[in-house]
PDB file of N, CA and C in Angstrom:
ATOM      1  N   UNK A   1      39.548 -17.184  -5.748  1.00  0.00           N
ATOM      2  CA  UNK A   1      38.360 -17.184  -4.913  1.00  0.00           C
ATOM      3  C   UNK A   1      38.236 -15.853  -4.154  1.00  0.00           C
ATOM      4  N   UNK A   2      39.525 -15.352  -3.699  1.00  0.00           N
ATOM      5  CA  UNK A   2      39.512 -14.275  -3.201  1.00  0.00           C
ATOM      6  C   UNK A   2      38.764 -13.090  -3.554  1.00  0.00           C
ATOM      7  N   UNK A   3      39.101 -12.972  -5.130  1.00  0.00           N
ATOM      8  CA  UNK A   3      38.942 -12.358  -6.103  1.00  0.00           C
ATOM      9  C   UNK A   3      37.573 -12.183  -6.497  1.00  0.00           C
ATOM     10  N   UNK A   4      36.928 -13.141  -6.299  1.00  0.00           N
ATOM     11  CA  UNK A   4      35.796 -13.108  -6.883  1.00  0.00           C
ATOM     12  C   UNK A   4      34.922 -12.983  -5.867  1.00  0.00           C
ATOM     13  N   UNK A   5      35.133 -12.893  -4.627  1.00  0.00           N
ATOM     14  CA  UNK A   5      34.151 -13.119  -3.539  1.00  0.00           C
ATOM     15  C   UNK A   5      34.839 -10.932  -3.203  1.00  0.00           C
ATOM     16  N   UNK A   6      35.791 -10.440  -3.228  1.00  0.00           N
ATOM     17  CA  UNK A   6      35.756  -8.759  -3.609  1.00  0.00           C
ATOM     18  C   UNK A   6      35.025  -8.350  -4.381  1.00  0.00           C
ATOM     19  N   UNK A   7      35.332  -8.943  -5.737  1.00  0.00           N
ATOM     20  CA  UNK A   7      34.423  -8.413  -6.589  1.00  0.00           C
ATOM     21  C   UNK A   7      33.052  -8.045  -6.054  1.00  0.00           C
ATOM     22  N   UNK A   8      32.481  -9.395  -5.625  1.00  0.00           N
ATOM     23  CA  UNK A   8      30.964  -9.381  -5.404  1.00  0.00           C
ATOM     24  C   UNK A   8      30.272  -8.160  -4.059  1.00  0.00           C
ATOM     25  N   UNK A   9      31.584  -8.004  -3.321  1.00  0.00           N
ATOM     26  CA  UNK A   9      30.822  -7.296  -2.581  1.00  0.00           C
ATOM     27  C   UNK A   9      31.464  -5.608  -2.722  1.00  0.00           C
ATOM     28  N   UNK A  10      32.111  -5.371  -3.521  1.00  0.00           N
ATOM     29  CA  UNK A  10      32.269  -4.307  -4.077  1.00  0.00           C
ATOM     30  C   UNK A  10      30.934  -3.797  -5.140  1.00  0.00           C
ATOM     31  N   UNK A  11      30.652  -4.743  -6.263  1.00  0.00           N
ATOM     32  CA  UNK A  11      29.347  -4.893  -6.255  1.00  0.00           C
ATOM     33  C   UNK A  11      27.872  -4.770  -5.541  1.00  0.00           C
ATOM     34  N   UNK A  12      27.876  -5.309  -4.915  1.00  0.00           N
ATOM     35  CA  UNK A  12      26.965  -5.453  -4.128  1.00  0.00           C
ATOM     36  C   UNK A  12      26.316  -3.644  -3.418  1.00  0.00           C
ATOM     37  N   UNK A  13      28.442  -3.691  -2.440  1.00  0.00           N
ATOM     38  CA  UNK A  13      28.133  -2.284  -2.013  1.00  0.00           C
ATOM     39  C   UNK A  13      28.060  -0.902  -2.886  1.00  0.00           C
ATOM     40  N   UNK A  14      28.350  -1.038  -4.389  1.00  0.00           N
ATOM     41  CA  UNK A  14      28.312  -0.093  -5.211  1.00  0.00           C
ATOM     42  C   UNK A  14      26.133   0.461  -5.211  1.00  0.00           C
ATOM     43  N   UNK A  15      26.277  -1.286  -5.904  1.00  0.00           N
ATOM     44  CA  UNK A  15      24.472  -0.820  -5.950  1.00  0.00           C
ATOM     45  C   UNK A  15      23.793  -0.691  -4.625  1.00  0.00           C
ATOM     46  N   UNK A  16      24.036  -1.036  -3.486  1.00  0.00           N
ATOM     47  CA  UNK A  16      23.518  -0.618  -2.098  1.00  0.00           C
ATOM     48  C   UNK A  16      23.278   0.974  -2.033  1.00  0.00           C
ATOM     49  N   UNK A  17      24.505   1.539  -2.220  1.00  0.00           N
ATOM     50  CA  UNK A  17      24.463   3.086  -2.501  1.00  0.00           C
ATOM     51  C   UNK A  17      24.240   4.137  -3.584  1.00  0.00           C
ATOM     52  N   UNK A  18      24.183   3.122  -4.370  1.00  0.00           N
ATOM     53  CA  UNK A  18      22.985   4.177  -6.024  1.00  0.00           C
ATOM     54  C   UNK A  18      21.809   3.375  -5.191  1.00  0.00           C
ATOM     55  N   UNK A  19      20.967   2.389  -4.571  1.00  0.00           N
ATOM     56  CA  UNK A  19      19.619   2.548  -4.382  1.00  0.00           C
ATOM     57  C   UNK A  19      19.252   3.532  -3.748  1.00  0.00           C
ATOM     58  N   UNK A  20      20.349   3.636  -1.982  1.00  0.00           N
ATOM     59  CA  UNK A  20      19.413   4.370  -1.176  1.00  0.00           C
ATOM     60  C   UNK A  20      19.906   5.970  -1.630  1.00  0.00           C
ATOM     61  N   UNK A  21      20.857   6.154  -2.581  1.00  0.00           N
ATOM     62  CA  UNK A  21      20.650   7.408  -3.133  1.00  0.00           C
ATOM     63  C   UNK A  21      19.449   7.563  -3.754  1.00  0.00           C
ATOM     64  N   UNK A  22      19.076   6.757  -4.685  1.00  0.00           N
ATOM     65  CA  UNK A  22      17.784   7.032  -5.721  1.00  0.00           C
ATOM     66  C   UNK A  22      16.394   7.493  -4.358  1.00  0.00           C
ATOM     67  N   UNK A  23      16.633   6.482  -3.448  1.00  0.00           N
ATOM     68  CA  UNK A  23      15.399   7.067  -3.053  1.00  0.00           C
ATOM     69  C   UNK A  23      15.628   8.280  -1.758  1.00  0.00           C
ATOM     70  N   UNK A  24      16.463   8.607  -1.673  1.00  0.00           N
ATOM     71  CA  UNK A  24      16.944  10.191  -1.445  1.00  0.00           C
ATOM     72  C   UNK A  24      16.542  11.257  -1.907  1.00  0.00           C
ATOM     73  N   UNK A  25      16.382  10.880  -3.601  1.00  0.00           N
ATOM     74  CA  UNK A  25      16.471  12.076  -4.340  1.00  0.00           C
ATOM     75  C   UNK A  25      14.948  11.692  -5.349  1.00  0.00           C
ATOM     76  N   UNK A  26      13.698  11.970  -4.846  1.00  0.00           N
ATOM     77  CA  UNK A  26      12.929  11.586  -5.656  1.00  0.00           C
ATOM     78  C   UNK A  26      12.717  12.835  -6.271  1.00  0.00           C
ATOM     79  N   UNK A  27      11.784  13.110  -7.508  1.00  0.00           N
ATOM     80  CA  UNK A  27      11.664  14.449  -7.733  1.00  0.00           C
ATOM     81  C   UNK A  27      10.180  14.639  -7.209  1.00  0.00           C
ATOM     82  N   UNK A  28      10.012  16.044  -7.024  1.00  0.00           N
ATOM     83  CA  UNK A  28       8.365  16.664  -6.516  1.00  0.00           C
ATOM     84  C   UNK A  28       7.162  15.949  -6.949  1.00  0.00           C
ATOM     85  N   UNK A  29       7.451  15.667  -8.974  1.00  0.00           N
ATOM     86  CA  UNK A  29       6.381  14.990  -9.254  1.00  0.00           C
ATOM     87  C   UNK A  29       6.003  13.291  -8.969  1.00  0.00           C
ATOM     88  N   UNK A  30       7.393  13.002  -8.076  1.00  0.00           N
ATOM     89  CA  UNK A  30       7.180  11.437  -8.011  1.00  0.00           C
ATOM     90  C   UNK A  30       6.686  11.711  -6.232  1.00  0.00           C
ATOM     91  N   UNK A  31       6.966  11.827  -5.952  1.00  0.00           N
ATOM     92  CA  UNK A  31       6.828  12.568  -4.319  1.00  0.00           C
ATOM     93  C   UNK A  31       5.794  12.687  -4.357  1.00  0.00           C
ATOM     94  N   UNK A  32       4.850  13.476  -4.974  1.00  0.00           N
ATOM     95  CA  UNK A  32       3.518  14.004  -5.356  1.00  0.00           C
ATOM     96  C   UNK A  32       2.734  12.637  -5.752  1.00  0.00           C
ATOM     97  N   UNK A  33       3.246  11.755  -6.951  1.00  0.00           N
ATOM     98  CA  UNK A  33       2.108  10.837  -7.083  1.00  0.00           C
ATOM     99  C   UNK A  33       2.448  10.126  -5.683  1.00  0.00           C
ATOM    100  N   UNK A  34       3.261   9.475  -5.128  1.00  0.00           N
ATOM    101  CA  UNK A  34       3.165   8.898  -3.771  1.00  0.00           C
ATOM    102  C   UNK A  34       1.941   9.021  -2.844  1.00  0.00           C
ATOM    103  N   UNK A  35       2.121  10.332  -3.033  1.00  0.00           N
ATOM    104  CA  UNK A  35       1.120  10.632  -1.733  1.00  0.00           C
ATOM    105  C   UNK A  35       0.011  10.634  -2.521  1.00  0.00           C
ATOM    106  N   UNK A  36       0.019  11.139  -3.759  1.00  0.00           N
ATOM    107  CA  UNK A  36      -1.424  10.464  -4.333  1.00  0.00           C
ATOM    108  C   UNK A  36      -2.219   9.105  -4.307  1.00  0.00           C
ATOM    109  N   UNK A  37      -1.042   8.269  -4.036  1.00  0.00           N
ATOM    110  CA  UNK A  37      -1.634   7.207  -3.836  1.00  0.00           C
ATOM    111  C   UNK A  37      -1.703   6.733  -2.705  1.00  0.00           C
ATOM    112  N   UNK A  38      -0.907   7.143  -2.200  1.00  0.00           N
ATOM    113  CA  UNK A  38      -1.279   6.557  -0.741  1.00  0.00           C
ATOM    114  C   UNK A  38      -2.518   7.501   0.273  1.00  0.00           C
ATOM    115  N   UNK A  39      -2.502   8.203  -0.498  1.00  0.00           N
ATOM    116  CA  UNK A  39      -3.817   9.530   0.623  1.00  0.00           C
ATOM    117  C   UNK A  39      -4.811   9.415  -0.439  1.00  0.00           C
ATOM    118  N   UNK A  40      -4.826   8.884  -1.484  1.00  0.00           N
ATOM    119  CA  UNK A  40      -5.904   9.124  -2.723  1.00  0.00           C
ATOM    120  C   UNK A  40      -6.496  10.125  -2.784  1.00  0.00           C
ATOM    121  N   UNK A  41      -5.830  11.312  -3.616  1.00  0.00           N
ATOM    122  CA  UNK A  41      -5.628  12.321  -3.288  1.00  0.00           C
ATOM    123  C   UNK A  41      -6.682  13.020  -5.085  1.00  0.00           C
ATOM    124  N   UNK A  42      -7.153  13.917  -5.055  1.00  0.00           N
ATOM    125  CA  UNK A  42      -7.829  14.438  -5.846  1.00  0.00           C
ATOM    126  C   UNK A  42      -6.384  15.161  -7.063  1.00  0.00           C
ATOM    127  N   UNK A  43      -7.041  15.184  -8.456  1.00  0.00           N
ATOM    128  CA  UNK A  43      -5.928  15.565  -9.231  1.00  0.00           C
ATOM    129  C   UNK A  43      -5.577  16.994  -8.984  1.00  0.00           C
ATOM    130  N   UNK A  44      -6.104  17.944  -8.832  1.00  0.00           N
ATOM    131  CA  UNK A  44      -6.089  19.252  -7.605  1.00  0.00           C
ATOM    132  C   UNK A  44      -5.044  19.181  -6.679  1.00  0.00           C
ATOM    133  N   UNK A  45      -5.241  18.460  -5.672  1.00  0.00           N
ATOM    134  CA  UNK A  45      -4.445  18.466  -4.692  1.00  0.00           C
ATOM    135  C   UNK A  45      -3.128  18.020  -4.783  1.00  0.00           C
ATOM    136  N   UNK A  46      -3.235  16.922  -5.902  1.00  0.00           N
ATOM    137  CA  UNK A  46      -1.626  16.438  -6.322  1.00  0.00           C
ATOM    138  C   UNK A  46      -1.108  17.549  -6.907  1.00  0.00           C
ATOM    139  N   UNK A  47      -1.837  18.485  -7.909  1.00  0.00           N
ATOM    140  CA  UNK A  47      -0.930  19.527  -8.506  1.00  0.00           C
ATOM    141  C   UNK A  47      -0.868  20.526  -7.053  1.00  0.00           C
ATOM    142  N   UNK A  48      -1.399  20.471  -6.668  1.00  0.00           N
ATOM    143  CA  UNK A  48      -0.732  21.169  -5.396  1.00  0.00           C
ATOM    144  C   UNK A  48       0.417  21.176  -4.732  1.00  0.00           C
ATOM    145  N   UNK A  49      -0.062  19.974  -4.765  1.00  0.00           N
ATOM    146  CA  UNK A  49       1.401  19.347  -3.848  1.00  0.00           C
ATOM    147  C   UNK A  49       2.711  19.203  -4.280  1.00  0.00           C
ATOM    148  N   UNK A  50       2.286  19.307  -5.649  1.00  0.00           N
ATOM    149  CA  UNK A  50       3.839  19.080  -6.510  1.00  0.00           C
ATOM    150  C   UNK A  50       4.287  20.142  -6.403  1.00  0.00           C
ATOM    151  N   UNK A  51       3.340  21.764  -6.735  1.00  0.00           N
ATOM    152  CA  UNK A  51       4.092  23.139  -6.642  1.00  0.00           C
ATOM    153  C   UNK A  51       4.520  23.220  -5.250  1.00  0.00           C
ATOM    154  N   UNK A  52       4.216  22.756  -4.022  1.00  0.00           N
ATOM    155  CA  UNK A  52       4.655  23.075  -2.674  1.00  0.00           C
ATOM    156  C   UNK A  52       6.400  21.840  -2.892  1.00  0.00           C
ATOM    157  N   UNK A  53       6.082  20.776  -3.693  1.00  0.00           N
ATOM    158  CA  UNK A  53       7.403  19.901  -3.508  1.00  0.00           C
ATOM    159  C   UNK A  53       8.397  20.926  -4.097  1.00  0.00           C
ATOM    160  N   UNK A  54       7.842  21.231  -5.408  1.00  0.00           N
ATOM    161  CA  UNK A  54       8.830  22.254  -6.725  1.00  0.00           C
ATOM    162  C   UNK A  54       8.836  23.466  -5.595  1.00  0.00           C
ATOM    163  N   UNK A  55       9.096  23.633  -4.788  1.00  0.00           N
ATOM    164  CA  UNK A  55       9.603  24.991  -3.947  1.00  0.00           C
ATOM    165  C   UNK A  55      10.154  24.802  -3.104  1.00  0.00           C
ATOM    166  N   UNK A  56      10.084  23.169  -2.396  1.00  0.00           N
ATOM    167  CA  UNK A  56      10.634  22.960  -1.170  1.00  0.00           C
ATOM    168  C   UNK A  56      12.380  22.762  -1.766  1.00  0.00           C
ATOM    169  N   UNK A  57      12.069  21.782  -3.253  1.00  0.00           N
ATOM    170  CA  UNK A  57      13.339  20.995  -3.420  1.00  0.00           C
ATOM    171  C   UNK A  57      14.134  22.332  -3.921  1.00  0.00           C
ATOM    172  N   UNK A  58      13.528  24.035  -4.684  1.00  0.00           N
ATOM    173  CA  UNK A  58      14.313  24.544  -4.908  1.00  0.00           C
ATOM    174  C   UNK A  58      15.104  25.270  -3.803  1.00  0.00           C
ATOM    175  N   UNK A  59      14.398  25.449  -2.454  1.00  0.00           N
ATOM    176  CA  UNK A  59      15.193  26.168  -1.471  1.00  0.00           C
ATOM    177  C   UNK A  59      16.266  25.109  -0.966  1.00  0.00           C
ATOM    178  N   UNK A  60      16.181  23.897  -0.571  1.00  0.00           N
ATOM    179  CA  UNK A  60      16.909  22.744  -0.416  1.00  0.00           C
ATOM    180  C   UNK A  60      18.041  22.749  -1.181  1.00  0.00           C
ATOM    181  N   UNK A  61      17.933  22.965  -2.872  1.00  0.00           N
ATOM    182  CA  UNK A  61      19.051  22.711  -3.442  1.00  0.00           C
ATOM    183  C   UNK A  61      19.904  23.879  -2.991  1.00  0.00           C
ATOM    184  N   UNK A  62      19.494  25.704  -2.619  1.00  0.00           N
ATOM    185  CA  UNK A  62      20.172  26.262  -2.463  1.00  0.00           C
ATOM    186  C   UNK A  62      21.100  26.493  -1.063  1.00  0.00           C
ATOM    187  N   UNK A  63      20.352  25.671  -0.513  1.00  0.00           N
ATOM    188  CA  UNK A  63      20.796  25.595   1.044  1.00  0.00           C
ATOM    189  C   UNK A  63      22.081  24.571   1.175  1.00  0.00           C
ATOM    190  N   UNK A  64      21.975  23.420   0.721  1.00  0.00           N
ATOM    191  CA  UNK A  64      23.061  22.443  -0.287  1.00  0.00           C
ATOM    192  C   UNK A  64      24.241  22.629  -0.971  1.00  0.00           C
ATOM    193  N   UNK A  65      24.315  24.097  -1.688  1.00  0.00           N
ATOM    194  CA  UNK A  65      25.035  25.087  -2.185  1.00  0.00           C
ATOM    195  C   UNK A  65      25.686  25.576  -1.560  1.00  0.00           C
ATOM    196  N   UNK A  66      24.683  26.247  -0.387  1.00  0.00           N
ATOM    197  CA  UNK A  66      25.307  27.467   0.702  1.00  0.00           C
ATOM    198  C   UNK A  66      26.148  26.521   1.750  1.00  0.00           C
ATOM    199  N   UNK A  67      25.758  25.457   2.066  1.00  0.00           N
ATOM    200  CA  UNK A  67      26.519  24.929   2.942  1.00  0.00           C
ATOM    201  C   UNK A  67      27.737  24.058   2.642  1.00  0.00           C
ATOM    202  N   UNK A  68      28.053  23.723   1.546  1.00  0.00           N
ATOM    203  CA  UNK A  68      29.573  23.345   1.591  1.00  0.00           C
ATOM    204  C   UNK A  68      29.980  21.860   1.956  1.00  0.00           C
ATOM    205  N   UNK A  69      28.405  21.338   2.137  1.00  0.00           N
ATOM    206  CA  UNK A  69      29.620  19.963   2.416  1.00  0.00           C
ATOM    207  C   UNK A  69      29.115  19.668   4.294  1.00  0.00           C
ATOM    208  N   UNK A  70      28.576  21.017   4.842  1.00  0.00           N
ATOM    209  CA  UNK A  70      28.228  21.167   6.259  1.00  0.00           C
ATOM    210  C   UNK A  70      27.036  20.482   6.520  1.00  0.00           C
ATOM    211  N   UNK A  71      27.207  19.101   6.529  1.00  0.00           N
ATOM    212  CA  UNK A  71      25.851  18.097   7.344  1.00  0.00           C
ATOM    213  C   UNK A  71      25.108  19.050   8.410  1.00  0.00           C
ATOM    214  N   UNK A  72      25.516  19.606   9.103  1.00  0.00           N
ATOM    215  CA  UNK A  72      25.115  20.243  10.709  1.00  0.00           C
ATOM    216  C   UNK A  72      24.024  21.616   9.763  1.00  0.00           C
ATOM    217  N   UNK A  73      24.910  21.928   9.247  1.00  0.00           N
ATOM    218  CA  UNK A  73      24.467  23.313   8.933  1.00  0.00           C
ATOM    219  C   UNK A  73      23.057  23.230   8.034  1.00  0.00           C
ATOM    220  N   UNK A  74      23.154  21.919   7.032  1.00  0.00           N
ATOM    221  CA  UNK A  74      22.161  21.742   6.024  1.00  0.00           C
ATOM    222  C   UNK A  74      21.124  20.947   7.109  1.00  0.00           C
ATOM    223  N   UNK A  75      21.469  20.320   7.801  1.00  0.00           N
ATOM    224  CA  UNK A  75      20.335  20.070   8.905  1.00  0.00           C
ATOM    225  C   UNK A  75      19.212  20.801   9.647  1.00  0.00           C
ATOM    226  N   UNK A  76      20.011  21.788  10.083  1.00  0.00           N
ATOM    227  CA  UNK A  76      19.468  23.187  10.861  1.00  0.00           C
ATOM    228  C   UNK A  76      18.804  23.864  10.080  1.00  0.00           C
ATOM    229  N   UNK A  77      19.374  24.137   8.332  1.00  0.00           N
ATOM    230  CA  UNK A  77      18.592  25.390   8.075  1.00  0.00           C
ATOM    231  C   UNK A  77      17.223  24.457   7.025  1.00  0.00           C
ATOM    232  N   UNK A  78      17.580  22.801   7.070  1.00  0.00           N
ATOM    233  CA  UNK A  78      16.459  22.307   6.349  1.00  0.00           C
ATOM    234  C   UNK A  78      15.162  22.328   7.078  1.00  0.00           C
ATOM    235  N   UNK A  79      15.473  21.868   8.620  1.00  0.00           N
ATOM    236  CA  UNK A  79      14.304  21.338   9.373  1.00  0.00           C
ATOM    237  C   UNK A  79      13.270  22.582   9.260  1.00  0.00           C
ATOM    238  N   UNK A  80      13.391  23.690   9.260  1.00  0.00           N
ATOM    239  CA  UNK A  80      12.162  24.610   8.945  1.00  0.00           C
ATOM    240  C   UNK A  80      11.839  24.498   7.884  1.00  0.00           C
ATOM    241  N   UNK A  81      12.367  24.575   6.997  1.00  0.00           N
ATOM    242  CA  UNK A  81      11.719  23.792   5.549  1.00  0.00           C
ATOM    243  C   UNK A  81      10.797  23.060   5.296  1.00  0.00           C
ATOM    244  N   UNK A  82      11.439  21.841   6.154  1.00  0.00           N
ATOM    245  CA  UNK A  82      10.718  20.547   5.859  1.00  0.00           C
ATOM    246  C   UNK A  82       9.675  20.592   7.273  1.00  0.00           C
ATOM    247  N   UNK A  83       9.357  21.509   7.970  1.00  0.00           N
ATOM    248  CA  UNK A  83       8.328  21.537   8.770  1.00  0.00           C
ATOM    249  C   UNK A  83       7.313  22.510   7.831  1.00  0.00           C
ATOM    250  N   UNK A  84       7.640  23.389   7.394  1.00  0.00           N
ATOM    251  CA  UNK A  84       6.616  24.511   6.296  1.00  0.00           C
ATOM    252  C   UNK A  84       6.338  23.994   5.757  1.00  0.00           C
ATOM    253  N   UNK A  85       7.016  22.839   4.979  1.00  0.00           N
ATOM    254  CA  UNK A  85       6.470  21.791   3.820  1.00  0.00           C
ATOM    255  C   UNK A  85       5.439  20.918   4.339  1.00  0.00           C
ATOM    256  N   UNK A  86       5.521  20.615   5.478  1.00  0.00           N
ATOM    257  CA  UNK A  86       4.533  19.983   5.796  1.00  0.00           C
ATOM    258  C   UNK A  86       2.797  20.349   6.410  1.00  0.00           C
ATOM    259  N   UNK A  87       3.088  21.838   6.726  1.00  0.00           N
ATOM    260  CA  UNK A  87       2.269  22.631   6.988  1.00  0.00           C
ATOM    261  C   UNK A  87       1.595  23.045   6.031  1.00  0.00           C
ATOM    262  N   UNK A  88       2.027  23.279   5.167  1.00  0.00           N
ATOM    263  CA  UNK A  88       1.643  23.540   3.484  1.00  0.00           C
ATOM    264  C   UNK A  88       0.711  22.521   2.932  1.00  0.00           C
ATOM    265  N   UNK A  89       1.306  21.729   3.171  1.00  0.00           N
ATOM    266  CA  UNK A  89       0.706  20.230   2.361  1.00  0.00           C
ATOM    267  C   UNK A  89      -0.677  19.586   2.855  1.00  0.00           C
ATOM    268  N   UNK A  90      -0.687  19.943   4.377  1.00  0.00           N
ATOM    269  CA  UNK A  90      -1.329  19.365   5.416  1.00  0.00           C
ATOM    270  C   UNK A  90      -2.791  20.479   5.242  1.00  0.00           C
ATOM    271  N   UNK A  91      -2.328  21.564   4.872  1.00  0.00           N
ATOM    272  CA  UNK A  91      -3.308  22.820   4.757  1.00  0.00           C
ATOM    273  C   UNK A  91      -4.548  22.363   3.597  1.00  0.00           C
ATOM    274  N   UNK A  92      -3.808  21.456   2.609  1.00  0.00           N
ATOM    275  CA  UNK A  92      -4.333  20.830   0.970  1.00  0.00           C
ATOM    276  C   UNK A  92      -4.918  19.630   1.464  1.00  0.00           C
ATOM    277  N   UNK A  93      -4.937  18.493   2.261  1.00  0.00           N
ATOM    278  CA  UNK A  93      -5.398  17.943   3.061  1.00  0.00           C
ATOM    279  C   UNK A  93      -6.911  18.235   3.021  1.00  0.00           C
ATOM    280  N   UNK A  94      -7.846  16.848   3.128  1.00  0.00           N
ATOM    281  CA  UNK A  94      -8.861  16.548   3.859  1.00  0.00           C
ATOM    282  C   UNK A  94      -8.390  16.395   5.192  1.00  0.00           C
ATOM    283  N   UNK A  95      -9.232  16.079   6.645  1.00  0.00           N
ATOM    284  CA  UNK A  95      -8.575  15.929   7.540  1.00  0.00           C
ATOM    285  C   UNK A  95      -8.539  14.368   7.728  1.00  0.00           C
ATOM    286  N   UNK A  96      -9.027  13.566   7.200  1.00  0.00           N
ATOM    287  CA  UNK A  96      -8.774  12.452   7.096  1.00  0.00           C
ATOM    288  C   UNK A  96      -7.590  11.718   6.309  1.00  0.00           C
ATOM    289  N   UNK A  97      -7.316  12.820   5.360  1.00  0.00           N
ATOM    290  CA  UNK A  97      -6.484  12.549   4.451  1.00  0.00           C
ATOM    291  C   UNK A  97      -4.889  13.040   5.547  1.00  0.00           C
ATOM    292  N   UNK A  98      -4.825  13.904   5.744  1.00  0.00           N
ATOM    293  CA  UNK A  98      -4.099  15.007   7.208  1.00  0.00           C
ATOM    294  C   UNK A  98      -3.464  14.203   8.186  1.00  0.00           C
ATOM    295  N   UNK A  99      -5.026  13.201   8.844  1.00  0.00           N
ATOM    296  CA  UNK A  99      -4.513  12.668  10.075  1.00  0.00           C
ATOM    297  C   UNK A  99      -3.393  11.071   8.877  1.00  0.00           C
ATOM    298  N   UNK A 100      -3.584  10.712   8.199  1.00  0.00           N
ATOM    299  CA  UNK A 100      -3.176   9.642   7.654  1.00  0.00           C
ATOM    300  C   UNK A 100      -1.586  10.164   7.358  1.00  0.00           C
ATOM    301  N   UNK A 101      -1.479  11.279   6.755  1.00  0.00           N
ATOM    302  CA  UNK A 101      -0.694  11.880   6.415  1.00  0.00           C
ATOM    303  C   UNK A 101       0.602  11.963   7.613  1.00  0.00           C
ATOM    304  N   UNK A 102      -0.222  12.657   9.006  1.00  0.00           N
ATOM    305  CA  UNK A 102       0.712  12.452  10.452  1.00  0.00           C
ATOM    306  C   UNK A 102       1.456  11.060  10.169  1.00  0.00           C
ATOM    307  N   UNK A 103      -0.182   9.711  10.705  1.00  0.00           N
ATOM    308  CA  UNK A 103       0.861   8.898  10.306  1.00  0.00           C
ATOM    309  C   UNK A 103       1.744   8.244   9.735  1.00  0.00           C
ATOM    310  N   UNK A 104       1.581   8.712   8.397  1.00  0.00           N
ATOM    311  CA  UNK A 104       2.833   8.219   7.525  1.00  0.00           C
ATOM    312  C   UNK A 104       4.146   8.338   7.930  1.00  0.00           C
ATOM    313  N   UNK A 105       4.287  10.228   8.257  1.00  0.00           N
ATOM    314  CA  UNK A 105       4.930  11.092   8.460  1.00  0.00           C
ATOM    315  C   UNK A 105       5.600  10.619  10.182  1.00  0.00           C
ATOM    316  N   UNK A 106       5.431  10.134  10.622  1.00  0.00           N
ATOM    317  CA  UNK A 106       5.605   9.781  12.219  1.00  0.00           C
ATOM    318  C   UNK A 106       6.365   8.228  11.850  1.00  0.00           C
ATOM    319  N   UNK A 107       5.544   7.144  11.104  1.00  0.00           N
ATOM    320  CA  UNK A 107       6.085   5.636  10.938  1.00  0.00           C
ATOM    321  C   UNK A 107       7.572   5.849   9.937  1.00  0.00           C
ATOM    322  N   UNK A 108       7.393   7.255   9.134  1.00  0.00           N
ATOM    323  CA  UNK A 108       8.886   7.022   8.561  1.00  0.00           C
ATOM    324  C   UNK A 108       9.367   7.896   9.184  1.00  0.00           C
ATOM    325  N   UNK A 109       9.494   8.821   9.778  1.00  0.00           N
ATOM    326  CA  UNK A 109      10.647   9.138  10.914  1.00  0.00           C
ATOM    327  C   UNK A 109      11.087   8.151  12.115  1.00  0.00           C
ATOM    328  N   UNK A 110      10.359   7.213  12.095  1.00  0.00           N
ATOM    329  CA  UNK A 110      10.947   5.889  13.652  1.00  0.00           C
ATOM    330  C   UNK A 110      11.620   5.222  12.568  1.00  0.00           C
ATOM    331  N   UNK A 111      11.523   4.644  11.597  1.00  0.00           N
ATOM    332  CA  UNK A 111      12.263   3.876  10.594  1.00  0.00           C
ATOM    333  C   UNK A 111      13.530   4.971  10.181  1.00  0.00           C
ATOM    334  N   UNK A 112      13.354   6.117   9.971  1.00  0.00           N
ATOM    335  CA  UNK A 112      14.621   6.355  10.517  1.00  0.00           C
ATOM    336  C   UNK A 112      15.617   6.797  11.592  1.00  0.00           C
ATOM    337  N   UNK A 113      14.818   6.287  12.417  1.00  0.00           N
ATOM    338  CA  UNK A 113      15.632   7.011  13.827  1.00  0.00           C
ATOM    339  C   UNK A 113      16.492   5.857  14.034  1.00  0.00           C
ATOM    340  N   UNK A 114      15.583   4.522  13.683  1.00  0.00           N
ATOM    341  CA  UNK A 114      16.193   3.002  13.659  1.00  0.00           C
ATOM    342  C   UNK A 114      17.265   2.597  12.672  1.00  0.00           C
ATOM    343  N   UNK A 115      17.922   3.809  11.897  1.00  0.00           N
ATOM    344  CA  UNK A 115      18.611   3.772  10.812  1.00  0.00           C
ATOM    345  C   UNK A 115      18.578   3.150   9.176  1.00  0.00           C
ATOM    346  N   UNK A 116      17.196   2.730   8.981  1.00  0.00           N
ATOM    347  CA  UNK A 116      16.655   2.789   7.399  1.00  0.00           C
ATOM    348  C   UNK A 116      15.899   3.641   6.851  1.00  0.00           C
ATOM    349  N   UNK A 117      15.882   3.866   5.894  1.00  0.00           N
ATOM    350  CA  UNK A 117      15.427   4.921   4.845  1.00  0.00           C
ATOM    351  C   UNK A 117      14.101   4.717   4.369  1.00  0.00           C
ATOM    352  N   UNK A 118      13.449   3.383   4.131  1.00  0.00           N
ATOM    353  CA  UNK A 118      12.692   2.776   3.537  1.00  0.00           C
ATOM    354  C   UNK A 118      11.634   2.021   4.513  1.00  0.00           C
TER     355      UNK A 118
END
């Protein structure tokens, strides 16, 4: 019984952490339809948005590289990143589309301040 009640949550916690990896790591073009759908977004603006994702995720991966393993460090040198990225994106924006965009952008940063991802 022992045995089988480890198992399960070895299990359990294996796939817990390939999910919230998967959605960690989406790529630009899935990122891109997202917001296509949720901002209903013109086919224009999605290819937009994907070349601003395809630039964000390549400086990211190199910053990832440069830092070693350094949470602190990949923190610091992402957050300008991921503020340009959003400036970028927001620029491709209707302003209706923009202000929706804030709030997306605002309801999933409190969901994670509250410690979920999703």
């Amino acid at each position: 019984m022992k045995k089988l009640l480890l198992m399960c949550c070895f299990v359990l916690g294996i796939s817990a952490a390939s999910h919230a990896q998967g959605m960690m790591r989406k790529s630009p073009e899935e990122r891109a339809k997202d917001l296509q759908t949720q901002l209903k977004l013109t086919d224009d603006q999605t290819t937009k948005i994907t070349a601003v994702y395809k630039e964000q995720a390549t400086k990211m991966d190199s910053v990832r590289t440069a830092a070693n393993g350094d949470r602190d460090a990949m923190r610091s040198a992402m957050r300008p990143m991921m503020e340009a990225t959003n400036t970028k994106i927001k620029a491709i924006l209707t302003p209706e589309q923009a202000a929706a965009y804030d709030k997306a952008m605002k309801e999933r940063m409190e969901r994670m301040r509250q410690g979920g991802g999703q």
